[in-house]
PDB file of N, CA and C in Angstrom:
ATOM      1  N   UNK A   1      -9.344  -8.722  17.632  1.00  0.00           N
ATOM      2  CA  UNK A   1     -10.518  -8.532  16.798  1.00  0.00           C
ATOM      3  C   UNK A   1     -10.058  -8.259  15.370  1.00  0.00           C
ATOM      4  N   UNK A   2      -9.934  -9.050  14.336  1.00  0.00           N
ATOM      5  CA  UNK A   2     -10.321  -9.024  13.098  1.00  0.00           C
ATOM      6  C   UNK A   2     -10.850  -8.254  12.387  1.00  0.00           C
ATOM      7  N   UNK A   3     -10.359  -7.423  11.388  1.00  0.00           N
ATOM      8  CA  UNK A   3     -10.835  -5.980  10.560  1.00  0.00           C
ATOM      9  C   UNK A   3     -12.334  -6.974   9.942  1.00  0.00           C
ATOM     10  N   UNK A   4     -12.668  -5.730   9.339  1.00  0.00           N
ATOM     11  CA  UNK A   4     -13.412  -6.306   8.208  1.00  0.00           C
ATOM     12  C   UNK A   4     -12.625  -6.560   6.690  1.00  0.00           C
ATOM     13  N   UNK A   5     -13.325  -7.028   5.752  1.00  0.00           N
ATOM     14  CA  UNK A   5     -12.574  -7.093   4.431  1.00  0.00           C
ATOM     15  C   UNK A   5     -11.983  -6.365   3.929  1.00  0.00           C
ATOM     16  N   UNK A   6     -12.634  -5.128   3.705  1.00  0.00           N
ATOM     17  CA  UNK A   6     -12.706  -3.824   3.224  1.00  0.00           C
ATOM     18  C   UNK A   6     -12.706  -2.531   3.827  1.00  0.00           C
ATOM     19  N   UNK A   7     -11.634  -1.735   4.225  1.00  0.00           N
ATOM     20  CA  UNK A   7     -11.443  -0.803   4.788  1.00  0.00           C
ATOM     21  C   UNK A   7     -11.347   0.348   4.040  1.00  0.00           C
ATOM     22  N   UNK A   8     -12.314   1.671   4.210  1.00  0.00           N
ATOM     23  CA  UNK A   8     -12.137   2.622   3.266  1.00  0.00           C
ATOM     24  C   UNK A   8     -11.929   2.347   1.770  1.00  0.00           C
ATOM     25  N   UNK A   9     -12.522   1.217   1.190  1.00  0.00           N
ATOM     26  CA  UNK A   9     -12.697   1.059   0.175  1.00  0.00           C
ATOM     27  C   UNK A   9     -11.432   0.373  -0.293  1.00  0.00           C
ATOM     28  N   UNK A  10     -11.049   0.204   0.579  1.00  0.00           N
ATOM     29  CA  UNK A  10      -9.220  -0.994  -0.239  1.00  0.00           C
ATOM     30  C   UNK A  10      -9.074  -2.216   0.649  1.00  0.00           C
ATOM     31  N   UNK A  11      -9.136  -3.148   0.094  1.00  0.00           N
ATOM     32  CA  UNK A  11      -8.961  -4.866   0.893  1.00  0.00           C
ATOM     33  C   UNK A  11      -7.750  -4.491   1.691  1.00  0.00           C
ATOM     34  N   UNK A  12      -7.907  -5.635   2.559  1.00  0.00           N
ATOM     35  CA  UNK A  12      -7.162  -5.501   3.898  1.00  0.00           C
ATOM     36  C   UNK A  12      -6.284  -6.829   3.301  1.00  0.00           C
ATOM     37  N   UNK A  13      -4.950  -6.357   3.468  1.00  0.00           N
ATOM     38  CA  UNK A  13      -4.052  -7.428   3.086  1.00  0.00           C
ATOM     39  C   UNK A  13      -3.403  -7.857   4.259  1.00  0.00           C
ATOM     40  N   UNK A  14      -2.841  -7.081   5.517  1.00  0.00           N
ATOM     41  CA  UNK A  14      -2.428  -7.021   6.537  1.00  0.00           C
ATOM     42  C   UNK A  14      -3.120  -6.112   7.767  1.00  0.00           C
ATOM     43  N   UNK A  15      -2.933  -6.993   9.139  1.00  0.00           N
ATOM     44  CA  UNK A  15      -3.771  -6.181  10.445  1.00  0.00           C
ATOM     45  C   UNK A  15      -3.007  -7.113  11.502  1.00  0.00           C
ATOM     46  N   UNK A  16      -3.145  -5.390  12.092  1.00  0.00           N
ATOM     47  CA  UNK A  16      -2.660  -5.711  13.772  1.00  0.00           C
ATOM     48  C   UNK A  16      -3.205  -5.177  14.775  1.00  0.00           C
ATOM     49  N   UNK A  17      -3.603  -5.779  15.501  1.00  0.00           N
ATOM     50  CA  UNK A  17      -4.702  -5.234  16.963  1.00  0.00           C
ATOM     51  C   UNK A  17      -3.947  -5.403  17.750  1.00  0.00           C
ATOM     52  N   UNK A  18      -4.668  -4.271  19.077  1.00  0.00           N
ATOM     53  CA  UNK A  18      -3.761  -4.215  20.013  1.00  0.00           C
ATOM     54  C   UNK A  18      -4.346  -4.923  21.431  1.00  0.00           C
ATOM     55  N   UNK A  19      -5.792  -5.394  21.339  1.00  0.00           N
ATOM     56  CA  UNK A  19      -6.254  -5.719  22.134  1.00  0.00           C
ATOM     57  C   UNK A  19      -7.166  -5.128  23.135  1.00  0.00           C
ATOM     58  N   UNK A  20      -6.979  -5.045  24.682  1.00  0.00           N
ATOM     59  CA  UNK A  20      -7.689  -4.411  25.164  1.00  0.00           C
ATOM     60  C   UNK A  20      -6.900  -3.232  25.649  1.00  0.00           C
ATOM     61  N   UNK A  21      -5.599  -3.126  25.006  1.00  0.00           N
ATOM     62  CA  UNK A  21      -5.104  -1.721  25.426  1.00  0.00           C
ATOM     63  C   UNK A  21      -4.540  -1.219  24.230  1.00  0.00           C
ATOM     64  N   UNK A  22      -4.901  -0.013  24.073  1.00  0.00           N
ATOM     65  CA  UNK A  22      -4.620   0.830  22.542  1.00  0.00           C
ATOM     66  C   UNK A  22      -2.817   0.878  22.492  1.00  0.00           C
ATOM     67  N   UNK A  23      -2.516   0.600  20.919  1.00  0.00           N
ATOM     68  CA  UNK A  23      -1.313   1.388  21.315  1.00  0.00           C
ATOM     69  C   UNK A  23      -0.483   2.421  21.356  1.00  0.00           C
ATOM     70  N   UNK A  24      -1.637   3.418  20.921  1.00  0.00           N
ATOM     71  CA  UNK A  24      -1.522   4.887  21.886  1.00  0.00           C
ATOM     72  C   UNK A  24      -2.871   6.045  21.042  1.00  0.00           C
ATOM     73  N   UNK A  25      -2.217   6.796  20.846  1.00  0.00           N
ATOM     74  CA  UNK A  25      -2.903   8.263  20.998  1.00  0.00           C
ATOM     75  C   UNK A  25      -2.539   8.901  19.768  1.00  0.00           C
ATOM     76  N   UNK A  26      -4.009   9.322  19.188  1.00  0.00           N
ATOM     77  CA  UNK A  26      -3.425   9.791  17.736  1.00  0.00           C
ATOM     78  C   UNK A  26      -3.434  11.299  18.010  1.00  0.00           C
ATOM     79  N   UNK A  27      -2.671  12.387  17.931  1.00  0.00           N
ATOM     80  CA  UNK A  27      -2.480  13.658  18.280  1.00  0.00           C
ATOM     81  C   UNK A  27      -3.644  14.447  17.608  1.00  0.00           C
ATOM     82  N   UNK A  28      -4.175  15.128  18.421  1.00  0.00           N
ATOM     83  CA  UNK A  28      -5.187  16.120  17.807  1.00  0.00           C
ATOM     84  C   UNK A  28      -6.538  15.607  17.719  1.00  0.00           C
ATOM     85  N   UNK A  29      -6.856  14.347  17.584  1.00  0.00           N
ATOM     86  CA  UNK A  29      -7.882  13.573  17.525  1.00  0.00           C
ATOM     87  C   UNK A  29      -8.390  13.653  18.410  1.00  0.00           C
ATOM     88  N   UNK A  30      -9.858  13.721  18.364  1.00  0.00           N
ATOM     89  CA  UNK A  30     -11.200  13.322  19.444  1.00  0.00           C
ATOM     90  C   UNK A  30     -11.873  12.547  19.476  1.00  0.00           C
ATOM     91  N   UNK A  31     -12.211  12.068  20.505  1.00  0.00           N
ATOM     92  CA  UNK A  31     -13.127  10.935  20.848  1.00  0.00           C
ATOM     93  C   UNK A  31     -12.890   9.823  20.594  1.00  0.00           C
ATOM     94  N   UNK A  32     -13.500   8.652  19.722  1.00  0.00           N
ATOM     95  CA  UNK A  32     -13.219   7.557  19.440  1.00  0.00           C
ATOM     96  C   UNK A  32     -12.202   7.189  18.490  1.00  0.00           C
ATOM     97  N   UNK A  33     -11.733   8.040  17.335  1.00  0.00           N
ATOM     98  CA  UNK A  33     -10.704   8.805  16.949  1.00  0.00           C
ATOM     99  C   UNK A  33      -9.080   9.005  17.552  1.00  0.00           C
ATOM    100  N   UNK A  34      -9.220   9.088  18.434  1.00  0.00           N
ATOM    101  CA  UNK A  34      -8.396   9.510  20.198  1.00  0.00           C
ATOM    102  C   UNK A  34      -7.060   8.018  19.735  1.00  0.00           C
ATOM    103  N   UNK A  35      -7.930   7.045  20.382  1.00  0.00           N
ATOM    104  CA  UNK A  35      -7.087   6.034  20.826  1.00  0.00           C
ATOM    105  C   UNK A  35      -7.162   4.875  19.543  1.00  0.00           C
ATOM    106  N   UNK A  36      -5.877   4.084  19.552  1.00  0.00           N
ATOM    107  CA  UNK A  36      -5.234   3.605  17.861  1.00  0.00           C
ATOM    108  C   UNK A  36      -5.220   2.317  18.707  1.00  0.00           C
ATOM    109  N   UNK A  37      -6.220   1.513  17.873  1.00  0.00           N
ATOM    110  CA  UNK A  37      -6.045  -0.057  18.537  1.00  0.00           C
ATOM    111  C   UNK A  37      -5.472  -0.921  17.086  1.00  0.00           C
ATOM    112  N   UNK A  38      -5.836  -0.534  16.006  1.00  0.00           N
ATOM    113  CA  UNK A  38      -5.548  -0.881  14.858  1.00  0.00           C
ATOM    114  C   UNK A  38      -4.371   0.029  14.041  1.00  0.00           C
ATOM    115  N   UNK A  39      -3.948  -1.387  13.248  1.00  0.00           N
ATOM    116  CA  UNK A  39      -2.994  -1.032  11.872  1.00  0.00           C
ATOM    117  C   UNK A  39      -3.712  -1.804  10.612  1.00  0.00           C
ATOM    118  N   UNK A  40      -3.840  -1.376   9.762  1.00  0.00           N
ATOM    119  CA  UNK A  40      -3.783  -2.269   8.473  1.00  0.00           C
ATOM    120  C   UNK A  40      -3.559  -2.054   7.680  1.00  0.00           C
ATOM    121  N   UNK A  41      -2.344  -2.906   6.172  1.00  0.00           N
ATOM    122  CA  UNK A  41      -2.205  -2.512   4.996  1.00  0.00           C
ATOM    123  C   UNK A  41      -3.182  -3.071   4.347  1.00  0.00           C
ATOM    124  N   UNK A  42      -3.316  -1.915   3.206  1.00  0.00           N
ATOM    125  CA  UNK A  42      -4.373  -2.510   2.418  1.00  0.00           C
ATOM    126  C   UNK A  42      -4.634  -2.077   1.204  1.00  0.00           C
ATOM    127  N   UNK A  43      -5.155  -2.250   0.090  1.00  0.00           N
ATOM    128  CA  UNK A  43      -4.763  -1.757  -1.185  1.00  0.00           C
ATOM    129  C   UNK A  43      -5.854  -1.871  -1.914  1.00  0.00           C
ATOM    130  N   UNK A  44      -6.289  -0.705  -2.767  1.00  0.00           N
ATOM    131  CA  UNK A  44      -7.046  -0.051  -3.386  1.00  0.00           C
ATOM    132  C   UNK A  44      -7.079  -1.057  -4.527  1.00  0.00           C
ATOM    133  N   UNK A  45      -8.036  -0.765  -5.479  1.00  0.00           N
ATOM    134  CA  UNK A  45      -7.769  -1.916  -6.993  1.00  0.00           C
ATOM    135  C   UNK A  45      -7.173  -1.452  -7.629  1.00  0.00           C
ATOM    136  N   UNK A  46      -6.633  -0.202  -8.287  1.00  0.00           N
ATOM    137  CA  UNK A  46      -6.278   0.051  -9.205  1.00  0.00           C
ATOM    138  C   UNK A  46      -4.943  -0.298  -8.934  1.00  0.00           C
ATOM    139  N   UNK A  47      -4.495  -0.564  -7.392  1.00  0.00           N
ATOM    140  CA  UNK A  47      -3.079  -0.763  -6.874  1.00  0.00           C
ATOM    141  C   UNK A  47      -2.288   0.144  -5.960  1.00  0.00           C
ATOM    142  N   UNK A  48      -3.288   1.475  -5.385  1.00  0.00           N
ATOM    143  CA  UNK A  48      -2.295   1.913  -4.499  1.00  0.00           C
ATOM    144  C   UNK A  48      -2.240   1.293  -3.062  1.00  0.00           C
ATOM    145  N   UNK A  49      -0.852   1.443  -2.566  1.00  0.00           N
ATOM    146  CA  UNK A  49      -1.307   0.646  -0.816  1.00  0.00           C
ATOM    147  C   UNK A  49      -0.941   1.812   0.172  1.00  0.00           C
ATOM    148  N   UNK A  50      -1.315   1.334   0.919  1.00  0.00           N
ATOM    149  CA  UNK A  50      -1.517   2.069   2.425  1.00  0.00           C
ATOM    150  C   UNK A  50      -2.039   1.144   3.468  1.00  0.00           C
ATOM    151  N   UNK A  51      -1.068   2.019   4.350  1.00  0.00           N
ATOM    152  CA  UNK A  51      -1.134   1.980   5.753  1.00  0.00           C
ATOM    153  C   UNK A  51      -1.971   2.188   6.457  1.00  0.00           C
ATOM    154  N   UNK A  52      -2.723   1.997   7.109  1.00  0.00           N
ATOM    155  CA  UNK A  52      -4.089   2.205   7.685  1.00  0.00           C
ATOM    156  C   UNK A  52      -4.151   2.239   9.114  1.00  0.00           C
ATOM    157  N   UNK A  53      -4.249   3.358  10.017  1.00  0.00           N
ATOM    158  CA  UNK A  53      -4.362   3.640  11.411  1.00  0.00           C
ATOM    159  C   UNK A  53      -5.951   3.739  11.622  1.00  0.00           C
ATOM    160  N   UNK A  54      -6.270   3.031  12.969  1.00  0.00           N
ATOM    161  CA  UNK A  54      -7.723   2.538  13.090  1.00  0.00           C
ATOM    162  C   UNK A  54      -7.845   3.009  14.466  1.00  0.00           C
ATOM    163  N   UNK A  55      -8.874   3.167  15.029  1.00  0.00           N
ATOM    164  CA  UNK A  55      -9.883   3.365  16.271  1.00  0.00           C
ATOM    165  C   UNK A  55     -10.290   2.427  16.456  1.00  0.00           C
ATOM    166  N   UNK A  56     -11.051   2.005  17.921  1.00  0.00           N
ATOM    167  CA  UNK A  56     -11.149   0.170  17.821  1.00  0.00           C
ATOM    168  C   UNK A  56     -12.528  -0.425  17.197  1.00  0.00           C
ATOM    169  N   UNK A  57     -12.906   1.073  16.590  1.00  0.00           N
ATOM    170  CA  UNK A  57     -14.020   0.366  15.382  1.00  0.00           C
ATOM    171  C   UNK A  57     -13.668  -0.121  14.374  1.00  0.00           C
ATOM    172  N   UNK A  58     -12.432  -0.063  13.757  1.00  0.00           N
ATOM    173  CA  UNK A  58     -11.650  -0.288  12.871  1.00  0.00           C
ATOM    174  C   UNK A  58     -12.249   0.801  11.484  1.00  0.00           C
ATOM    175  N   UNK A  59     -12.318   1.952  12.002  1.00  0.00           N
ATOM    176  CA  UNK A  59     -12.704   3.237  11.337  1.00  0.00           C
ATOM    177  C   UNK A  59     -10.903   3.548  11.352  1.00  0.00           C
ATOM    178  N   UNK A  60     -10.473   3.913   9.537  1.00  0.00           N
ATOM    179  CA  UNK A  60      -9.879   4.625   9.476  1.00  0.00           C
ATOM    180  C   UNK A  60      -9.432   5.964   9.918  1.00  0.00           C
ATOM    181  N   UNK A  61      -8.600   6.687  10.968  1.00  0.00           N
ATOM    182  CA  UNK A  61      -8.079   7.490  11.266  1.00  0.00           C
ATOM    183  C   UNK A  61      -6.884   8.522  10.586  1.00  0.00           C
ATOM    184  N   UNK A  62      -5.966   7.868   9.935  1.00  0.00           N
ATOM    185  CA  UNK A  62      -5.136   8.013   9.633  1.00  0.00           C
ATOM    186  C   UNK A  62      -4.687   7.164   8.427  1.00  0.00           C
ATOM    187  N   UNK A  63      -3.532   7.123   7.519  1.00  0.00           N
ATOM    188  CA  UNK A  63      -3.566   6.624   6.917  1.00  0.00           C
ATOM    189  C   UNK A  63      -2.246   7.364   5.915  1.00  0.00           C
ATOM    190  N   UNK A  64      -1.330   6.548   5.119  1.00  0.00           N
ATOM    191  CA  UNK A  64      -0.135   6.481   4.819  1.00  0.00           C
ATOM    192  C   UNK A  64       0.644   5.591   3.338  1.00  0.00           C
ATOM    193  N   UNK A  65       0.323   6.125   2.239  1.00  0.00           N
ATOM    194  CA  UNK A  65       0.845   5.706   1.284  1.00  0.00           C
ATOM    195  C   UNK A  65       2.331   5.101   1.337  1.00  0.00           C
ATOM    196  N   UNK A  66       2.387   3.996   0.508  1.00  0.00           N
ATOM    197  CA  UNK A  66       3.317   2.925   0.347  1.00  0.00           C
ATOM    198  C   UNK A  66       3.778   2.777  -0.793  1.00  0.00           C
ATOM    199  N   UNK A  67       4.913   2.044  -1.035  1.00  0.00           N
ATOM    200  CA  UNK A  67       5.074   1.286  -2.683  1.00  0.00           C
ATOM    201  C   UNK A  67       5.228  -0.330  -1.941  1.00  0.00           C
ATOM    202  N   UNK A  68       5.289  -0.637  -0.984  1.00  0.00           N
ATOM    203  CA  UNK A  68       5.527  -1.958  -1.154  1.00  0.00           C
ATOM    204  C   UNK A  68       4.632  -2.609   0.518  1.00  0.00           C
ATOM    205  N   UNK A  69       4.501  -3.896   0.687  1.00  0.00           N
ATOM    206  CA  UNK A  69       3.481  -3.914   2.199  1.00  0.00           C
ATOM    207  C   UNK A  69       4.473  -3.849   2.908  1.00  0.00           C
ATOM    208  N   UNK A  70       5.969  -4.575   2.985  1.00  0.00           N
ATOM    209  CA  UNK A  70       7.042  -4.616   4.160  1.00  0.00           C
ATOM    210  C   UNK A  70       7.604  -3.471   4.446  1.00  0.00           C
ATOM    211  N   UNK A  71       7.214  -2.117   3.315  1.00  0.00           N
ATOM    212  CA  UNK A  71       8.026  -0.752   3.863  1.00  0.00           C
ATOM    213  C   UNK A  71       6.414  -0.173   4.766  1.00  0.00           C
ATOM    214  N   UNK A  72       5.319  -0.849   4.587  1.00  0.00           N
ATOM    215  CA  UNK A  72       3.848  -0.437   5.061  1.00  0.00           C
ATOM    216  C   UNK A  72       3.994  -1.306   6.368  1.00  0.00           C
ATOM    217  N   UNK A  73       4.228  -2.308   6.845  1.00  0.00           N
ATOM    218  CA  UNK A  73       4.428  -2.416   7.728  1.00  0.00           C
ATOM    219  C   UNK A  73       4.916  -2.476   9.149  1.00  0.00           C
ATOM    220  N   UNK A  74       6.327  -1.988   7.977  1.00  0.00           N
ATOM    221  CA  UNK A  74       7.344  -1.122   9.265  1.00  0.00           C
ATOM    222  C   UNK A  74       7.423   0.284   9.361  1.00  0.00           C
ATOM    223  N   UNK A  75       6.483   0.732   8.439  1.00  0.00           N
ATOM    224  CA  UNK A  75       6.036   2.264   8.418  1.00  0.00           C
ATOM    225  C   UNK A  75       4.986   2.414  10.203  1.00  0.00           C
ATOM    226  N   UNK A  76       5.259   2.655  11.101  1.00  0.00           N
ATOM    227  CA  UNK A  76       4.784   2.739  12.346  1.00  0.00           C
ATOM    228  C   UNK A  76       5.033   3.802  13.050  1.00  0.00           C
ATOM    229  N   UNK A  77       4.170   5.356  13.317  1.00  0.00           N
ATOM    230  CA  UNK A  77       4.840   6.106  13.915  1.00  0.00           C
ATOM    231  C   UNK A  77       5.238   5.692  15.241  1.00  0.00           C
ATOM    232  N   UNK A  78       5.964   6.219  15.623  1.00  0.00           N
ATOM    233  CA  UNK A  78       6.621   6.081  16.817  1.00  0.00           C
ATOM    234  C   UNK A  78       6.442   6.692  18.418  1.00  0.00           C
ATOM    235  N   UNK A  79       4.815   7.539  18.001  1.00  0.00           N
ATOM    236  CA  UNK A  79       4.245   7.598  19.135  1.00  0.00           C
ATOM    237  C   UNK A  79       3.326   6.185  19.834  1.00  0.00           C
ATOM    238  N   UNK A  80       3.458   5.295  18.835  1.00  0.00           N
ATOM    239  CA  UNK A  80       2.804   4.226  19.582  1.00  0.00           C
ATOM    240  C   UNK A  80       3.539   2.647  19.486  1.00  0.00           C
ATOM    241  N   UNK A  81       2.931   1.626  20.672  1.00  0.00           N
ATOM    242  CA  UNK A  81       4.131   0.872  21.169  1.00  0.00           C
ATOM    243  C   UNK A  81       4.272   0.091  19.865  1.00  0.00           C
ATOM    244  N   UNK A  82       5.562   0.195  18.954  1.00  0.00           N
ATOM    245  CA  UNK A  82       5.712  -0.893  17.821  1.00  0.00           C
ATOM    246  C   UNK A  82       5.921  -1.938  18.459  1.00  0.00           C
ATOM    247  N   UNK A  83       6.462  -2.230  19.391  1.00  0.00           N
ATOM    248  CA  UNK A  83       6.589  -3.380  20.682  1.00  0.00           C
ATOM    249  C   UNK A  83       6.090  -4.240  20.279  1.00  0.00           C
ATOM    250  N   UNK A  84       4.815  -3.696  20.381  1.00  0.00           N
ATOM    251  CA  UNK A  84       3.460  -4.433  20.058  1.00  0.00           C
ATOM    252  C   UNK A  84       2.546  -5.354  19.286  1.00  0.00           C
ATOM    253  N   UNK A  85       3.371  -4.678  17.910  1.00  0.00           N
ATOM    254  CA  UNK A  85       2.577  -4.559  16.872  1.00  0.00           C
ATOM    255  C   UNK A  85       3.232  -5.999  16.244  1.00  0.00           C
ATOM    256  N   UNK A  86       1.828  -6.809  15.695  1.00  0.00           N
ATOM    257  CA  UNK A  86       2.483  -8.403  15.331  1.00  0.00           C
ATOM    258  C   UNK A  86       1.403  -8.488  14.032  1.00  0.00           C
ATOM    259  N   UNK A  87       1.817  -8.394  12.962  1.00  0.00           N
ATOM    260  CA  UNK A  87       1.002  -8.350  11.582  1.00  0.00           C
ATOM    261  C   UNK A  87       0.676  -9.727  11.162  1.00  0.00           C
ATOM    262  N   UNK A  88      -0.766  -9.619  10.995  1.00  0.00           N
ATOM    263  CA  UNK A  88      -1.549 -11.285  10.908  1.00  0.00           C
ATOM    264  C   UNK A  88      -1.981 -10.963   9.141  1.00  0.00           C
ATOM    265  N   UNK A  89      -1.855 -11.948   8.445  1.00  0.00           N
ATOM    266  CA  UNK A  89      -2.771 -12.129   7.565  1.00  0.00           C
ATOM    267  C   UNK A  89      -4.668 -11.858   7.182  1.00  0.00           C
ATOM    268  N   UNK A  90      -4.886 -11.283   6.558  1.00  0.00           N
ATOM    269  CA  UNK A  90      -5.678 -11.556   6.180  1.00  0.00           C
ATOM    270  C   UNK A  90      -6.749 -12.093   5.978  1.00  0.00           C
ATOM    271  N   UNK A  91      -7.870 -13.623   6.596  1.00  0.00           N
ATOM    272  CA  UNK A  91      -8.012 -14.708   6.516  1.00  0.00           C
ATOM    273  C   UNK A  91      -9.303 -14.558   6.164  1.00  0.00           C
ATOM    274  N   UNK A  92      -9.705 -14.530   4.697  1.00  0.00           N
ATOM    275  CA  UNK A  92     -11.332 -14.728   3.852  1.00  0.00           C
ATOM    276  C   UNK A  92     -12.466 -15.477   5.195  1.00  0.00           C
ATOM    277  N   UNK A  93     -13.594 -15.684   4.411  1.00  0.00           N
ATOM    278  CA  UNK A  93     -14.586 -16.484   5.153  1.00  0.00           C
ATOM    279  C   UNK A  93     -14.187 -18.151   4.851  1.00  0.00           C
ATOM    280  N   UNK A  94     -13.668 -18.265   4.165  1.00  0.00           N
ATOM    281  CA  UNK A  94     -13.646 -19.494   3.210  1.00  0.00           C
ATOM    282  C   UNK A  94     -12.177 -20.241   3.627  1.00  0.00           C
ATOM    283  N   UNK A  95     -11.570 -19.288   4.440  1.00  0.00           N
ATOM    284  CA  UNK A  95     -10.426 -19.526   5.298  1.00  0.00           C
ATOM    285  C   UNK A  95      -9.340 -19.783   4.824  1.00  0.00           C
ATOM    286  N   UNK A  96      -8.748 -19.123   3.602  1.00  0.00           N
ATOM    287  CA  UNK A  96      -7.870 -18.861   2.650  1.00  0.00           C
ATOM    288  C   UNK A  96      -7.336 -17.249   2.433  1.00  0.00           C
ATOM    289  N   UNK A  97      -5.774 -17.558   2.915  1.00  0.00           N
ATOM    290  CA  UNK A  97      -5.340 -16.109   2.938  1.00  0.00           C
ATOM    291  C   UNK A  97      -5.284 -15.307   1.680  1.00  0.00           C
ATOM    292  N   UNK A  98      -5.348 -14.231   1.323  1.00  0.00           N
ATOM    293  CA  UNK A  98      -5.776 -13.579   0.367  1.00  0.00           C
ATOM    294  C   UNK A  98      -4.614 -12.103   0.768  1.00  0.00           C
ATOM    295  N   UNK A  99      -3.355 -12.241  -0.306  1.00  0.00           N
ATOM    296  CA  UNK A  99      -2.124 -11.469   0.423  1.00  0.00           C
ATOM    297  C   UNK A  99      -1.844 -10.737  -1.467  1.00  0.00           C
ATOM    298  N   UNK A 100      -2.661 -10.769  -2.721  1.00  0.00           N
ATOM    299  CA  UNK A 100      -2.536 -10.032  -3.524  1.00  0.00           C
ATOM    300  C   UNK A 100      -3.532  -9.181  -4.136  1.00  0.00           C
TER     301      UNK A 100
END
């Protein structure tokens, strides 16, 4: 499942779903909150980026300042399966990737 455009107010440059099984458990968290089906980098306008940990609403949970997307993408805590984790582009309505 495909983020939306705009996550917490910063475009989604990068996302990774986990499908129908989370890939794990965000500590301390409740409820829908709980379980991490999403990743996404994504970046604010003025230019900051971050890392973006999601619930499978693709509601921000968590979340992790960057200077660059490849140190944001291998930024992954390690309570959940990086195994897993396979970073897709971006892809507009208009079906043109959109990666600045």
């Amino acid at each position: 499942m495909s983020p939306p455009p705009v996550l917490d107010g910063a475009r989604v440059l990068w996302w990774a779903w986990a499908g129908e099984v989370p890939f794990g458990e965000l500590p301390g968290a409740q409820g829908d909150d709980r379980l991490v089906y999403g990743f996404a980098v994504c970046r604010y306008a003025p230019g900051q980026l971050y890392r973006f940990t999601c619930n499978k609403h693709w509601n921000v949970v968590q979340d992790a300042d960057h200077s660059n997307e490849d140190d944001a993408k291998a930024d992954i805590p390690k309570q959940y399966d990086v195994e897993r984790v396979v970073w897709y582009p971006w892809v507009g309505p208009d079906g043109k990737v959109s990666l600045t």
